[in-house]
Protein backbone atom coordinates (compact mmCIF):
# COMPACT_ATOMS: atom_id res chain seq x y z
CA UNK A 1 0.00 0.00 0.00
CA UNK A 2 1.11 3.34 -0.84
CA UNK A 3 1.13 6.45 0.91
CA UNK A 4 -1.28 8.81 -0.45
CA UNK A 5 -1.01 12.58 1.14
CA UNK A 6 -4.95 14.07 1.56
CA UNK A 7 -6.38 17.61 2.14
CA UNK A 8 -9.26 18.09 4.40
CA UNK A 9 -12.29 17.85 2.97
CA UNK A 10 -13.91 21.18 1.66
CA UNK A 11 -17.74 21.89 0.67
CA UNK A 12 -18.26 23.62 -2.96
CA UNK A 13 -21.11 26.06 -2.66
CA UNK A 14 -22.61 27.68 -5.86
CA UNK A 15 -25.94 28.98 -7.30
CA UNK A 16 -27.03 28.19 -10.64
CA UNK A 17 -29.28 29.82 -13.01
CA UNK A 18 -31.56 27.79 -15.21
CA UNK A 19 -33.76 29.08 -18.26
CA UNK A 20 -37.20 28.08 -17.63
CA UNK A 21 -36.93 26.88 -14.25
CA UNK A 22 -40.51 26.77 -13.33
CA UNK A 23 -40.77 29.09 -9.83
CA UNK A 24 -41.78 25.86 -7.90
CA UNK A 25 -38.36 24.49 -8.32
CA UNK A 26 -36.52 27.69 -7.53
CA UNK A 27 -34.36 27.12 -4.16
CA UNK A 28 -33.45 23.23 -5.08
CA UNK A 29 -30.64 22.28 -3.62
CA UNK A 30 -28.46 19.66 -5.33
CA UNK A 31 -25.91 17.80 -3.86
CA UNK A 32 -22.86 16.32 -5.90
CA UNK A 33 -19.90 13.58 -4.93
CA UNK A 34 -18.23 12.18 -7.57
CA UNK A 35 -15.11 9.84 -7.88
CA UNK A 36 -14.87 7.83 -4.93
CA UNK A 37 -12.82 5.43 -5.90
CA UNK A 38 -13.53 2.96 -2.79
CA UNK A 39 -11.10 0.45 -2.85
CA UNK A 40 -9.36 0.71 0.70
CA UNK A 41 -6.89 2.96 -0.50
CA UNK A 42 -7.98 5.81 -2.43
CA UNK A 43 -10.61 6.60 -0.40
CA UNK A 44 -10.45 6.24 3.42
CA UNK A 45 -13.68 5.22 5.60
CA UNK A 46 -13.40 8.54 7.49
CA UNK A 47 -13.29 10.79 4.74
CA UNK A 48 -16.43 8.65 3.38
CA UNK A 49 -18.48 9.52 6.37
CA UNK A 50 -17.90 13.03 6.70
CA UNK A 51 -19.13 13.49 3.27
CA UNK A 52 -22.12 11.09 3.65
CA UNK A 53 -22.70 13.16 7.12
CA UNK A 54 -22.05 16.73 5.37
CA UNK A 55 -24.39 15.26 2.56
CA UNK A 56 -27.13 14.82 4.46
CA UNK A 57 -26.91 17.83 6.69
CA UNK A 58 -27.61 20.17 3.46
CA UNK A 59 -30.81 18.19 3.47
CA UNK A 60 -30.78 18.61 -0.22
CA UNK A 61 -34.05 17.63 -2.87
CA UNK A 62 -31.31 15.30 -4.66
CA UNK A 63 -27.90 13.70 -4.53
CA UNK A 64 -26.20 13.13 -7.54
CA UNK A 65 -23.25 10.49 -7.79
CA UNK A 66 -20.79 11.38 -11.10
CA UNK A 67 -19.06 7.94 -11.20
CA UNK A 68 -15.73 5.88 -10.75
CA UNK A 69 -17.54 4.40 -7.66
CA UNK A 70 -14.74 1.51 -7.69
CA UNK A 71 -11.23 1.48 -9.58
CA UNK A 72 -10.72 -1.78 -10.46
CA UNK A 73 -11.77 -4.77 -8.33
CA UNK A 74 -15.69 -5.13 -7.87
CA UNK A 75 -15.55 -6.52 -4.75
CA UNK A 76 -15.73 -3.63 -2.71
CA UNK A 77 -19.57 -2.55 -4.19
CA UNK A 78 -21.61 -4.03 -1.80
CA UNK A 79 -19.84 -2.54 0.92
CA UNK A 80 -19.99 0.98 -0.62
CA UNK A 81 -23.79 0.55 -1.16
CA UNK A 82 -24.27 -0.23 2.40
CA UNK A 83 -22.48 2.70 3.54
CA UNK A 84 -24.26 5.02 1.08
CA UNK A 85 -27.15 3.44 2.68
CA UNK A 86 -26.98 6.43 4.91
CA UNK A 87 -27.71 9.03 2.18
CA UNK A 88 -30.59 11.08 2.47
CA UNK A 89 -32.40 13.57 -0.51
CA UNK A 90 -36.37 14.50 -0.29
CA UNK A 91 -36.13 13.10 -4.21
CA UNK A 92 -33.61 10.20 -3.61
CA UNK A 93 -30.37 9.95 -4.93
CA UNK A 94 -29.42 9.57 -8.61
CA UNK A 95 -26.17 8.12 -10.36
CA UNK A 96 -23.97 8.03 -13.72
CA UNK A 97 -21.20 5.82 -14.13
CA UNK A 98 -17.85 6.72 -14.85
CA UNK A 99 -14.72 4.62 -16.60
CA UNK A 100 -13.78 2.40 -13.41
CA UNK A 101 -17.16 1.10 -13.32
CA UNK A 102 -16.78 -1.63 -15.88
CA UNK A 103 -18.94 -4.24 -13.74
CA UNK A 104 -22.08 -2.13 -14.76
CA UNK A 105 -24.71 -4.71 -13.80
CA UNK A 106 -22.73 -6.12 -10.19
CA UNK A 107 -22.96 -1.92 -9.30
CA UNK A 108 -26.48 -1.44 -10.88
CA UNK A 109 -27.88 -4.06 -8.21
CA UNK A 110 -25.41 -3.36 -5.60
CA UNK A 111 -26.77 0.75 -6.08
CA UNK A 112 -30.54 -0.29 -6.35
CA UNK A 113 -30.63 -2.40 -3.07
CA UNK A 114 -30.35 0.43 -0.87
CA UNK A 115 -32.24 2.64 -3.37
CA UNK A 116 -29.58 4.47 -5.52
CA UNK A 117 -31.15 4.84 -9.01
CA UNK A 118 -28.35 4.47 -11.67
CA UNK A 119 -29.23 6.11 -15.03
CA UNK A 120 -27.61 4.51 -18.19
CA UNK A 121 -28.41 6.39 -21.30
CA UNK A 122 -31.62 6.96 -19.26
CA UNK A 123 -33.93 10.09 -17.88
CA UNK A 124 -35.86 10.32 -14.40
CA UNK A 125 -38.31 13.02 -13.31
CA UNK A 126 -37.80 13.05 -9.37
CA UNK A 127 -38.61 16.13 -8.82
CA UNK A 128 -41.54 16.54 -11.38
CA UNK A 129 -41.91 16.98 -14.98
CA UNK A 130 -40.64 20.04 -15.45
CA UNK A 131 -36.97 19.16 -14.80
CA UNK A 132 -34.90 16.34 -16.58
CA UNK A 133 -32.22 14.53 -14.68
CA UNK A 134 -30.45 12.62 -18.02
CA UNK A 135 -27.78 9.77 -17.36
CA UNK A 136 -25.49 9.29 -20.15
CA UNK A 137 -22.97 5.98 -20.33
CA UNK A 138 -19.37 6.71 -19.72
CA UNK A 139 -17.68 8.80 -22.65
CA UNK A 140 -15.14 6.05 -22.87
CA UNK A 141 -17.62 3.22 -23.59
CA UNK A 142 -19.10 2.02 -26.60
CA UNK A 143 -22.40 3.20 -25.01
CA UNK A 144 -22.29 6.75 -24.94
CA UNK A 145 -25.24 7.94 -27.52
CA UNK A 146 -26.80 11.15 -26.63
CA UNK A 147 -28.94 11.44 -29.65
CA UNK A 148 -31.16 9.47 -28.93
CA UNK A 149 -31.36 9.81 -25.18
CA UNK A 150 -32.01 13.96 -25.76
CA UNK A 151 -34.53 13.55 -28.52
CA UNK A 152 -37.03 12.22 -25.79
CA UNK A 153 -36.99 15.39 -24.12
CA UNK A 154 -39.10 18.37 -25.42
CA UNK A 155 -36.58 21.33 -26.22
CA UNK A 156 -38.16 23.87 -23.96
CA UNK A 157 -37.67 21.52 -20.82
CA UNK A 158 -34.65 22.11 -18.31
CA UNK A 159 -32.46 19.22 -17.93
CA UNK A 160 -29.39 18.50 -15.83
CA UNK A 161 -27.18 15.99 -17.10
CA UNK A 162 -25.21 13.11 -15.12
CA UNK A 163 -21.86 12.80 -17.68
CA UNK A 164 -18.59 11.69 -15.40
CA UNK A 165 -16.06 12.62 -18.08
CA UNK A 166 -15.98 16.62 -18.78
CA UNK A 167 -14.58 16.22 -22.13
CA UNK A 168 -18.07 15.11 -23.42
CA UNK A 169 -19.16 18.60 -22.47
CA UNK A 170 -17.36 19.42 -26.08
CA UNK A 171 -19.99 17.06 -28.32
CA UNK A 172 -22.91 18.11 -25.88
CA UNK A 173 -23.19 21.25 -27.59
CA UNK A 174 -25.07 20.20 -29.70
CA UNK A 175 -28.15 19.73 -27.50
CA UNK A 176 -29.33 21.59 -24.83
CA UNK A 177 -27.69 21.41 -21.35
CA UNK A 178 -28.28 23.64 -18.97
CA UNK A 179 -25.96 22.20 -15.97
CA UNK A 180 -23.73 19.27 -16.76
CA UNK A 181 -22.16 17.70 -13.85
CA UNK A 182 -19.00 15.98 -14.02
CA UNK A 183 -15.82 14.19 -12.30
CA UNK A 184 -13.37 11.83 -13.56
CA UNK A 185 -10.59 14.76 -13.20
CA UNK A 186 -9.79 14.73 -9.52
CA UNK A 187 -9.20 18.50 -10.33
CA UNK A 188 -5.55 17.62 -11.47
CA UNK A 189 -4.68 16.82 -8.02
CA UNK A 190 -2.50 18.70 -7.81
CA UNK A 191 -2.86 22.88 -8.02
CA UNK A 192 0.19 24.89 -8.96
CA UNK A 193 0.00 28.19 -7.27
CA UNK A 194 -0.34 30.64 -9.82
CA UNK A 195 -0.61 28.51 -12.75
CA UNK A 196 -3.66 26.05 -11.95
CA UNK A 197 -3.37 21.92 -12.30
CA UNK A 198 -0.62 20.63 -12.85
CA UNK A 199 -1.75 18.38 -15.70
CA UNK A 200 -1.91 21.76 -17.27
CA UNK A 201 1.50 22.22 -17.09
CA UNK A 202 2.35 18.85 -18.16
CA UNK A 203 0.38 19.14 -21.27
CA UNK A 204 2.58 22.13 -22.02
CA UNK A 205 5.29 20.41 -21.47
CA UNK A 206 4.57 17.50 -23.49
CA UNK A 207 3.59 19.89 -26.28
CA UNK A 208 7.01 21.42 -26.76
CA UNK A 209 9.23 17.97 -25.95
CA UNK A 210 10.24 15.63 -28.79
CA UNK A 211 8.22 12.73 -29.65
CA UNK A 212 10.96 10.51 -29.32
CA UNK A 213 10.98 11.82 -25.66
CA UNK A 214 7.80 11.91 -24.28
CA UNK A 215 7.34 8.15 -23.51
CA UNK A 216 10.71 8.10 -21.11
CA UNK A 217 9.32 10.90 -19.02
CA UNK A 218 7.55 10.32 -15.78
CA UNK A 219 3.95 11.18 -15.73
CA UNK A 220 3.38 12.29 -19.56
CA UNK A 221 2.08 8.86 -20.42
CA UNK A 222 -0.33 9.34 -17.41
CA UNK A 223 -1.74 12.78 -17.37
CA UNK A 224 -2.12 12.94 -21.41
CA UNK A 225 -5.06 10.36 -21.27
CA UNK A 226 -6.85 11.59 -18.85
CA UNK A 227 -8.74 14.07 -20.48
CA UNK A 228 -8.42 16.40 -23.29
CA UNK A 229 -9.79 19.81 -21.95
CA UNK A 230 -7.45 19.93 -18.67
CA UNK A 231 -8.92 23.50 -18.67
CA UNK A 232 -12.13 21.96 -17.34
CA UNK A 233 -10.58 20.11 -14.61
CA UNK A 234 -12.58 21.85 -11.63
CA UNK A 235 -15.26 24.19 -10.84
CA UNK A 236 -17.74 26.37 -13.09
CA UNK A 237 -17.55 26.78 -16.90
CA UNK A 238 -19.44 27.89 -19.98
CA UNK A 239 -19.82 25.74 -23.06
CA UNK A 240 -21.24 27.13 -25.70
CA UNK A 241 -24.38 27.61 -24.58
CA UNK A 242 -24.14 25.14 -22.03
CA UNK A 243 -22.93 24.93 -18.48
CA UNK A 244 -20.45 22.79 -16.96
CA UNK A 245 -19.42 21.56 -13.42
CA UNK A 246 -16.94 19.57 -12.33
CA UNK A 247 -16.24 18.18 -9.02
CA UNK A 248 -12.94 17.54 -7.55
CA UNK A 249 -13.87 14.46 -6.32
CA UNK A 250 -13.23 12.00 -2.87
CA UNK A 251 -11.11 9.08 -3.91
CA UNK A 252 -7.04 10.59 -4.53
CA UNK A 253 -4.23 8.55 -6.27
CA UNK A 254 -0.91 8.39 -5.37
CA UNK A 255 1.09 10.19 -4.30
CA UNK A 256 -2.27 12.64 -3.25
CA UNK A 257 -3.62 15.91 -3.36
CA UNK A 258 -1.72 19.62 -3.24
CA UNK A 259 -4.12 22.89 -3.00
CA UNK A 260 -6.93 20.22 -4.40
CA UNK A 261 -8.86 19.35 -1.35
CA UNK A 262 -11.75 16.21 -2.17
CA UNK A 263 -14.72 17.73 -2.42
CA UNK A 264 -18.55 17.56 -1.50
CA UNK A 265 -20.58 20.46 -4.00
CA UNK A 266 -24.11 21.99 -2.63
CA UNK A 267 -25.52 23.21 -5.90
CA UNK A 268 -28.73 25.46 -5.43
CA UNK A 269 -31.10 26.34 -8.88
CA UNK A 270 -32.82 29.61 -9.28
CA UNK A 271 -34.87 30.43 -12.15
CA UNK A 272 -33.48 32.52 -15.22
C-alpha cells in the first residue's frame, strides 16, 4: 500500500441559473460527490463519512453520484452501497457511471438495493416533470449515444445531465444542457500556485518535448489520457451555450492531493 497525502475535505457552494426553471423548483438544492474510488486505499472510511454526514446535513431535494464508484476490483460494491445506505435527498439519490465502473450490472444491483437509481443512457423526473435529470454511459464506452437519449426530451424543458467525463461537455453542444455535472478529473490533483493543475503544465510540457521523448518521461504517459480539456478540470464553466461543473472528487491517487482538497458540492437552482 502506498502512501497517499490528503487535504481536508472542503464543501463547494454555488448557485445556478436555469432558463425556464418553473418558480416551484426555484431554491433546489443539489448535492454532488463524484469519484470515490472505494477500494481501501484511495478513499479512506473517514473521509467517506464526513461526506455522507455533510451530505445529508444540506438536506438537499437530490444527490447526484458522477461515477468511478470503484477502480478496479468489484468486490468492494456491496460494501460501498451499504455505507451510502446512509444518504438522504427528499427526491432520492441519482447516479452516472464513470470509466472504473466496468462491472455495470454487479454496481447497478449493488446501487438499487439500498435505493440508488443508476441512469444509463436513461432520464428520471424526481422532482416533477418540469426538470430532466439525463444519465449518459461513460464517454469512454461504446455506449455513450446522446442522440437518442435527448430527442425524448421536449426542447423547452430544463435538464441536468449526469456525464462523469468533462470532455463530453465538447460534443454536448449540440443539445441543450443547462448544468452538466462531471468528475473523472480529480481536479488535477495537484494545483500549482499561480498557474492552476498541474496536468496543465504537463500538457505544455509534453507539447514542446520531442516525440521521441515523451514516452521516457515520468507522468506524460499518465496525465495525457486523462482528459483532453485539462482546462475543465474543476469548478464552473461555460460551453457554448451550455454549463459545466466539475467536481474535484473524494477518492485521490498516489502520491495525493496539493491545493486540491476532495470535495462535497451543494448546488442550489434559481430560475433565469
Amino acid at each position: 500500500m502506498r502512501l497517499i497525502i490528503n487535504e481536508p475535505l472542503k464543501i463547494e457552494r454555488l448557485i445556478v441559473a436555469i432558463a425556464d426553471l418553473p418558480s416551484s423548483l426555484s431554491g433546489t438544492k443539489l448535492v454532488q460527490l463524484s469519484d470515490l474510488h472505494y477500494d481501501g486505499v484511495r478513499l479512506s472510511e473517514k473521509l467517506l463519512a464526513e461526506a455522507i454526514d455533510i451530505s445529508n446535513e444540506e438536506n438537499p431535494d437530490l444527490i447526484l453520484l458522477t461515477g468511478d464508484f470503484i477502480t478496479d476490483d468489484p468486490t468492494p460494491i456491496e460494501r460501498l452501497a451499504l455505507r451510502l445506505k446512509r444518504l438522504n435527498a427528499r427526491a432520492g439519490i441519482y447516479a452516472c457511471l464513470g470509466n472504473h465502473d466496468l462491472f455495470r450490472e454487479r454496481i447497478i444491483n449493488a446501487f438499487s438495493q439500498v435505493g440508488i437509481k443508476v441512469l444509463w443512457n436513461e432520464i428520471a423526473y424526481p422532482l416533477g416533470e418540469e426538470l430532466a435529470i439525463v444519465g449518459l454511459a461513460d464517454f469512454w464506452s461504446l455506449e455513450f449515444e446522446p442522440e437518442p437519449v435527448f430527442t425524448h426530451i421536449d426542447s423547452h424543458l430544463p435538464r441536468i445531465v449526469l456525464s462523469h467525463n468533462p470532455d463530453s461537455a465538447e460534443i454536448l453542444q449540440k443539445w441543450r444542457v443547462d448544468l452538466q455535472l462531471s468528475g473523472h478529473t480529480h481536479g488535477g490533483q495537484v494545483v500549482i500556485p499561480g498557474y492552476g493543475p498541474a496536468p496543465i503544465l504537463l500538457q505544455d510540457l509534453r507539447r514542446r518535448t520531442p516525440k521521441f521523448l515523451r514516452n521516457f518521461l515520468p507522468f506524460f504517459k499518465k496525465c495525457s489520457p486523462v482528459v483532453k480539456y485539462w482546462q475543465w478540470s474543476e469548478g464552473w464553466h461555460q460551453v457554448g451555450k451550455n454549463q459545466l461543473y466539475i467536481n474535484r472528487g473524494l477518492g485521490t491517487y498516489a502520491p495525493g492531493r496539493f491545493l486540491c482538497p476532495p470535495e462535497v458540492t451543494v448546488i442550489t437552482l434559481e430560475s433565469r
